[in-house]
C-alpha atoms as a PDB file:
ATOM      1  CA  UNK A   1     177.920  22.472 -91.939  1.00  0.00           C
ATOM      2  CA  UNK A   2     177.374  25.642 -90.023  1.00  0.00           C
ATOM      3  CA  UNK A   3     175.590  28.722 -92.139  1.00  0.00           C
ATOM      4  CA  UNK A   4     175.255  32.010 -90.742  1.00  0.00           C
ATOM      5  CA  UNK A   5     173.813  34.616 -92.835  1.00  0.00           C
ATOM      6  CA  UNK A   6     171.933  37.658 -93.668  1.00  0.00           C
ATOM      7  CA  UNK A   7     169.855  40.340 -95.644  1.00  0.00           C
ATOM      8  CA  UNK A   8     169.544  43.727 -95.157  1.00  0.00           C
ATOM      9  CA  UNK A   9     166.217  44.771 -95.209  1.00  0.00           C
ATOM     10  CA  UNK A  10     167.098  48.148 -96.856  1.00  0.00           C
ATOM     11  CA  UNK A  11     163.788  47.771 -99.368  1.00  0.00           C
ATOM     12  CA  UNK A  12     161.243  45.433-101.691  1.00  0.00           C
ATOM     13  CA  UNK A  13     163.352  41.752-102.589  1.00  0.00           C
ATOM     14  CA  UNK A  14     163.579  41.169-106.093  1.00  0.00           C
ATOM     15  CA  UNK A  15     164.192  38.057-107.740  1.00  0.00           C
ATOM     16  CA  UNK A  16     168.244  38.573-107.486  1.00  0.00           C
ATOM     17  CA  UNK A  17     167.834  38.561-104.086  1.00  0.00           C
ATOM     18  CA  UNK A  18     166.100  35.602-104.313  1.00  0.00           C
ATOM     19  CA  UNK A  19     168.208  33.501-106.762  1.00  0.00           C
ATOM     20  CA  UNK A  20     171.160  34.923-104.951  1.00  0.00           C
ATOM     21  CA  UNK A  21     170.387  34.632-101.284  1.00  0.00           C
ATOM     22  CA  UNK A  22     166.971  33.157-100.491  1.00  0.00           C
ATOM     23  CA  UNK A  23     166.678  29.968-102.732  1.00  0.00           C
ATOM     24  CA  UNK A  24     170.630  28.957-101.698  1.00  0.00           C
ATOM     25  CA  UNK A  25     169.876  29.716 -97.915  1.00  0.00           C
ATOM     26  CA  UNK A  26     166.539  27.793 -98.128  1.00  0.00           C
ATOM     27  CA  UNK A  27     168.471  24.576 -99.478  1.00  0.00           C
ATOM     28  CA  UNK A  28     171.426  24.676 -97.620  1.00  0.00           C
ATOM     29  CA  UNK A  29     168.823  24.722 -93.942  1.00  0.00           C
ATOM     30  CA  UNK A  30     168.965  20.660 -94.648  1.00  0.00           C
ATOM     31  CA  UNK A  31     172.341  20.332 -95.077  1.00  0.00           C
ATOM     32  CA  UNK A  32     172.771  21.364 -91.518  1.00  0.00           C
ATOM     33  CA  UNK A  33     172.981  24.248 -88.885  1.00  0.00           C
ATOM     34  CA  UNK A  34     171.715  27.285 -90.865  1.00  0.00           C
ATOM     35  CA  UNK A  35     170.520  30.597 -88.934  1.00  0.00           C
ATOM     36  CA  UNK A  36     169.412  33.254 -91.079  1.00  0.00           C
ATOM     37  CA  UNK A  37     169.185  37.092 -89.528  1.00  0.00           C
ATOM     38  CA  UNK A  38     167.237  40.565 -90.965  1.00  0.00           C
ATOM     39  CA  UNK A  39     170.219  42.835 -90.098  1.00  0.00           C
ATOM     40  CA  UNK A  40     167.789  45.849 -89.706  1.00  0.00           C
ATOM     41  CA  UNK A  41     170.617  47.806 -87.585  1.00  0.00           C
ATOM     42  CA  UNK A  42     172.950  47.356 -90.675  1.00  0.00           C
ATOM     43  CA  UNK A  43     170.016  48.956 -92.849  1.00  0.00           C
ATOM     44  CA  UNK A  44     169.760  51.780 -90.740  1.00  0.00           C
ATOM     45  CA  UNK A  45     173.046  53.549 -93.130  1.00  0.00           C
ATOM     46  CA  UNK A  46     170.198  53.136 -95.924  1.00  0.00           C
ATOM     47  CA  UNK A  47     167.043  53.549 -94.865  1.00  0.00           C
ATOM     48  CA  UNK A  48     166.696  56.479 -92.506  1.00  0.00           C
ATOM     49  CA  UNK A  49     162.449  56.445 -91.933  1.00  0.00           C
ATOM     50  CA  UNK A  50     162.342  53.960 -88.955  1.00  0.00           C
ATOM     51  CA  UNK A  51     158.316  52.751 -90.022  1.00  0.00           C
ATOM     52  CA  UNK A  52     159.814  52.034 -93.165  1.00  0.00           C
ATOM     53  CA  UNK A  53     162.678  49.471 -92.010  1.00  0.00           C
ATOM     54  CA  UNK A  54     160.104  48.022 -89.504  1.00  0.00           C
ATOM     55  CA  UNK A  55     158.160  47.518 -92.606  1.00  0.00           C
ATOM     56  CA  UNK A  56     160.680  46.145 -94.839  1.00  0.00           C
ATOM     57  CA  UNK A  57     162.288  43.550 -91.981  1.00  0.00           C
ATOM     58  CA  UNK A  58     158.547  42.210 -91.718  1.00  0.00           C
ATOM     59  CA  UNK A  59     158.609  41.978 -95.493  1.00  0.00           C
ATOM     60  CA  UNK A  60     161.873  39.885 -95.383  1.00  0.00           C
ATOM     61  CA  UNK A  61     161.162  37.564 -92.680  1.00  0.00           C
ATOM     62  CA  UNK A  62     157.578  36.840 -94.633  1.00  0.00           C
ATOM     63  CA  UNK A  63     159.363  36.219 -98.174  1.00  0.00           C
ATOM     64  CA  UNK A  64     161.900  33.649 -96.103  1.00  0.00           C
ATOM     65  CA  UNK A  65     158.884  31.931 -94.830  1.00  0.00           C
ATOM     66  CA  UNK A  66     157.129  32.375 -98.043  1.00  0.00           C
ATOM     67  CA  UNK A  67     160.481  30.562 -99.436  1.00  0.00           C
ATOM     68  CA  UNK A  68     160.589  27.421 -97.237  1.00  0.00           C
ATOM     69  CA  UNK A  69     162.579  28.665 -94.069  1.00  0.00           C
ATOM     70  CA  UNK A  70     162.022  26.494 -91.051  1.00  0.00           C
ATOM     71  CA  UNK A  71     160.963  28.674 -88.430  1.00  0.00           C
ATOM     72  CA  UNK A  72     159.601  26.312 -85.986  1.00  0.00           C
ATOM     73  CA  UNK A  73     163.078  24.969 -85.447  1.00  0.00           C
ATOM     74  CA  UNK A  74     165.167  28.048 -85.496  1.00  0.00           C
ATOM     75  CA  UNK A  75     162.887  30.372 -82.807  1.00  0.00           C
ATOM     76  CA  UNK A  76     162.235  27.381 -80.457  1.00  0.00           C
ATOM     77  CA  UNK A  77     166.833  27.077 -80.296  1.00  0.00           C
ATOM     78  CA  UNK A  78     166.937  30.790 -79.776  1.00  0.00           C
ATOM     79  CA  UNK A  79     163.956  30.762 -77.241  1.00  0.00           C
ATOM     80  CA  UNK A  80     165.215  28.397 -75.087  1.00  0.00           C
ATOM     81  CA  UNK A  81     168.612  30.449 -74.912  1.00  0.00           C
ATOM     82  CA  UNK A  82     167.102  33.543 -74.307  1.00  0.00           C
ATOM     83  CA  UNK A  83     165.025  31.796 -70.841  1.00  0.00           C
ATOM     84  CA  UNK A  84     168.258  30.293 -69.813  1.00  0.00           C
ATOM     85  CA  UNK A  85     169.860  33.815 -70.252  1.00  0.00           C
ATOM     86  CA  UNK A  86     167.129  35.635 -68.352  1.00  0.00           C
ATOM     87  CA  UNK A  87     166.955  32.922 -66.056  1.00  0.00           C
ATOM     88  CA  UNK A  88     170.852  33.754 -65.037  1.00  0.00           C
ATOM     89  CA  UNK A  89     170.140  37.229 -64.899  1.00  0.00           C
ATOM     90  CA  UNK A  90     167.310  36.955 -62.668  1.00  0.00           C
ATOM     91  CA  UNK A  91     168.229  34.132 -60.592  1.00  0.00           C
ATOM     92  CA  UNK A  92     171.863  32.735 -60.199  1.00  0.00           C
ATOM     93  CA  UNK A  93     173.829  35.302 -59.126  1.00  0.00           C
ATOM     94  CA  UNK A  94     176.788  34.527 -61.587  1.00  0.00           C
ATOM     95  CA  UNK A  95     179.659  36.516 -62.522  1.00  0.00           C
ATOM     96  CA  UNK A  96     180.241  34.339 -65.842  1.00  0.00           C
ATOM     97  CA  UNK A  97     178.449  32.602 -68.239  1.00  0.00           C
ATOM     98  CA  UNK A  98     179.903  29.963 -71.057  1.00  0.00           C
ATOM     99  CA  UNK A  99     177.822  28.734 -73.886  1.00  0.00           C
ATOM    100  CA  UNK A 100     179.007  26.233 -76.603  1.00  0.00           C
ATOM    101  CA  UNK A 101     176.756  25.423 -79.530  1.00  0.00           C
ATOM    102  CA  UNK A 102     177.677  22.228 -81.784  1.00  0.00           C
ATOM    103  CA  UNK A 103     176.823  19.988 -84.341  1.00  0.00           C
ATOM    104  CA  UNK A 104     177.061  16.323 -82.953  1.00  0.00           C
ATOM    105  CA  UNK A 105     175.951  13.607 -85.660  1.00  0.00           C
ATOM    106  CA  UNK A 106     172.324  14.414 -86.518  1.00  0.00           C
ATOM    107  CA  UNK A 107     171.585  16.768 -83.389  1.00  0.00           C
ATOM    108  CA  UNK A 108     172.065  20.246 -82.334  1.00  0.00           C
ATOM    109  CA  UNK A 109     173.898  20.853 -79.163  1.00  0.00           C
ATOM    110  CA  UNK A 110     173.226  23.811 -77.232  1.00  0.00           C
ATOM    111  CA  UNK A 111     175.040  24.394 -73.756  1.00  0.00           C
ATOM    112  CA  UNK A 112     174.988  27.133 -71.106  1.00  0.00           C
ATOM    113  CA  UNK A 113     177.147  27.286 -68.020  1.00  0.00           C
ATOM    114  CA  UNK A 114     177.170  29.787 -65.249  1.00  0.00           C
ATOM    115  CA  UNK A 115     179.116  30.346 -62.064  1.00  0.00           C
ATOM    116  CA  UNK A 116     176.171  31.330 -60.084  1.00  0.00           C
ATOM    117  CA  UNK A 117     174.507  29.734 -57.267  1.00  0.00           C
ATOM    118  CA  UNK A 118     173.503  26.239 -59.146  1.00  0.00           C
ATOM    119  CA  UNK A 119     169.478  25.263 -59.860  1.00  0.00           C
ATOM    120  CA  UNK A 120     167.839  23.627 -56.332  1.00  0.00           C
ATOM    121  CA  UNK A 121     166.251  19.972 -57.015  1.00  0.00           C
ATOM    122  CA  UNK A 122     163.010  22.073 -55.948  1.00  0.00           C
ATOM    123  CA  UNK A 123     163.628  25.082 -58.193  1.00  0.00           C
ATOM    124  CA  UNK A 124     163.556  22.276 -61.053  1.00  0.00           C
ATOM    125  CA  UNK A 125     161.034  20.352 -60.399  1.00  0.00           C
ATOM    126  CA  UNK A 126     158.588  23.287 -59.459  1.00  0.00           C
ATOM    127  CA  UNK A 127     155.483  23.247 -61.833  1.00  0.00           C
ATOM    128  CA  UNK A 128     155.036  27.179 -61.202  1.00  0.00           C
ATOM    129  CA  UNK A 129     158.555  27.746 -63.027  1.00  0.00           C
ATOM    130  CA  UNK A 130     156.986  29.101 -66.495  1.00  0.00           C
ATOM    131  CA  UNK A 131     159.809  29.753 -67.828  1.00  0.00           C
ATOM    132  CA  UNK A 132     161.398  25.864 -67.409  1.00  0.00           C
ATOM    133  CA  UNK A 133     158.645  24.663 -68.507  1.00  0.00           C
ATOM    134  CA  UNK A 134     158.535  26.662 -71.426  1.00  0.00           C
ATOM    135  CA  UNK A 135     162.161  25.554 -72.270  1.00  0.00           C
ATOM    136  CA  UNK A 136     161.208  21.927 -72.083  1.00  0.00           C
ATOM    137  CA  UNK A 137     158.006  22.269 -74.066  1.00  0.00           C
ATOM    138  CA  UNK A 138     159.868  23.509 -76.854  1.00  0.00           C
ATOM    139  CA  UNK A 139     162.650  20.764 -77.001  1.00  0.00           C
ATOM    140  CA  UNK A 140     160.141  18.094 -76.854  1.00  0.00           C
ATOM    141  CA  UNK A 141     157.612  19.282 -79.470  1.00  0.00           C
ATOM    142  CA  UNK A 142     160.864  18.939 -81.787  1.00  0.00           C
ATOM    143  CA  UNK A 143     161.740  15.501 -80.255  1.00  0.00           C
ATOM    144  CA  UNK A 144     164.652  17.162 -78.014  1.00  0.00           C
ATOM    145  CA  UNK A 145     165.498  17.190 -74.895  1.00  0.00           C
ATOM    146  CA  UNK A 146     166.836  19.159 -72.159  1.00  0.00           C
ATOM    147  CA  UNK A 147     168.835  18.681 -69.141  1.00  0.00           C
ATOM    148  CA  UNK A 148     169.191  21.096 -66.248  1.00  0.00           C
ATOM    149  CA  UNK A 149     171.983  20.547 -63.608  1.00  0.00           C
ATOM    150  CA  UNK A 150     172.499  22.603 -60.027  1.00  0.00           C
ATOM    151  CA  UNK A 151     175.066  22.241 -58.170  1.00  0.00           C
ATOM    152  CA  UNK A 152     174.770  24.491 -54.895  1.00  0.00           C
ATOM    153  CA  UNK A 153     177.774  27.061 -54.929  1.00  0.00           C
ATOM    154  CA  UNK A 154     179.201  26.074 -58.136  1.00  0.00           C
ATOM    155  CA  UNK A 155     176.265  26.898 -61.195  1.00  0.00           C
ATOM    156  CA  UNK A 156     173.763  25.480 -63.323  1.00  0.00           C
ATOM    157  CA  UNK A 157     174.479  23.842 -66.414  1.00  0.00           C
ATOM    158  CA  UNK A 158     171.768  23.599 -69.052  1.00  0.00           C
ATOM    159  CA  UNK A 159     172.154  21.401 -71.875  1.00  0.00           C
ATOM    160  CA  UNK A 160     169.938  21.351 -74.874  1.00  0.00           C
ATOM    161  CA  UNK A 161     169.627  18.151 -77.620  1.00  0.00           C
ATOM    162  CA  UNK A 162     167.302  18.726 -80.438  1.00  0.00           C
ATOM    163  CA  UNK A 163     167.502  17.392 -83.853  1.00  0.00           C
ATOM    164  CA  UNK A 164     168.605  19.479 -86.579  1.00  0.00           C
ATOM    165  CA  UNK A 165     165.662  17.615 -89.261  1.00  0.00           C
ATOM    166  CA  UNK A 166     162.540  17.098 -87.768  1.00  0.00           C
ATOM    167  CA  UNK A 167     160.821  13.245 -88.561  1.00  0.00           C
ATOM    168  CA  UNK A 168     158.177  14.526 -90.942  1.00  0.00           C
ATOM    169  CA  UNK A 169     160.872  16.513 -93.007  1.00  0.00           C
ATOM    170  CA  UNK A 170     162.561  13.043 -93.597  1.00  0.00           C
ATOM    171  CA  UNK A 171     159.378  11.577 -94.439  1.00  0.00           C
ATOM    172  CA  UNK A 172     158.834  13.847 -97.166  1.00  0.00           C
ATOM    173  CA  UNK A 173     161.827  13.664 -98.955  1.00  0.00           C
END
């Protein structure tokens, strides 16, 4: 099951929001994909004092986490899409970019395609690369993994495996 949903951060939670939104959202994260947003820009019709809606998004996001949310998985997904992304603007030279996200049995698929000028074996491989590094770091510290294709002229293809419970979860049901 895919979930994508979200608050707007437009002042204190009470516990409606929590029984209606929060405790739901918090349950349904194990019954598969579930991203969960602070739609500050949406707030922005309701709460006009810009320290104020910084305030209340931080408020938000620490009741979720207060709640139960996984974090850990959901920022490490996104972080590894925003490298590839910057990576492409930075480096390949592409005119278009394709991404697919899935579900496949018990594991997250990510995939991101571009037309640029396709990864070198050395640009891989290169221990100075931060930014790959980072990527694979945060696939394998939640038992993922990550592939990263070049092919010279025609793009690089990075494709992204992680599972969508971590071990220990399991464990502790």
């Amino acid at each position: 099951m895919r979930i994508l949903s979200g608050v707007q951060p437009s002042g204190l939670l009470h516990i409606g929001n929590y029984f209606g939104m929060m405790k739901p959202a918090i349950a349904l994260q194990a019954e598969g994909e579930a991203l969960y947003f602070i739609a500050d820009y949406h707030a922005l019709t309701s709460v006009r004092d810009p320290d104020a809606l910084r305030e209340n998004c931080r408020r938000v996001a620490l009741d979720f986490l207060a709640c139960g949310l996984d974090p850990e998985r959901a920022t490490a997904v996104f972080r590894i899409f925003q490298e590839t992304l910057t990576n492409i603007i930075r480096h390949a030279q592409a005119t278009q970019v394709n991404v697919h996200l899935s579900e496949e049995g018990d594991k997250l698929i990510l995939e991101v395609q571009d037309n640029g000028r396709g990864l070198t074996g050395r640009e891989r491989s290169d221990t100075r690369s931060l930014g790959l590094l980072g990527m694979r770091e945060r696939a394998t510290m939640l038992d993922g993994e990550i592939n990263i294709i070049g092919r010279q002229g025609k793009g690089t293809t990075v494709g992204v495996r992680i599972p969508l419970h971590h071990p220990a979860q399991d464990a502790r049901k």
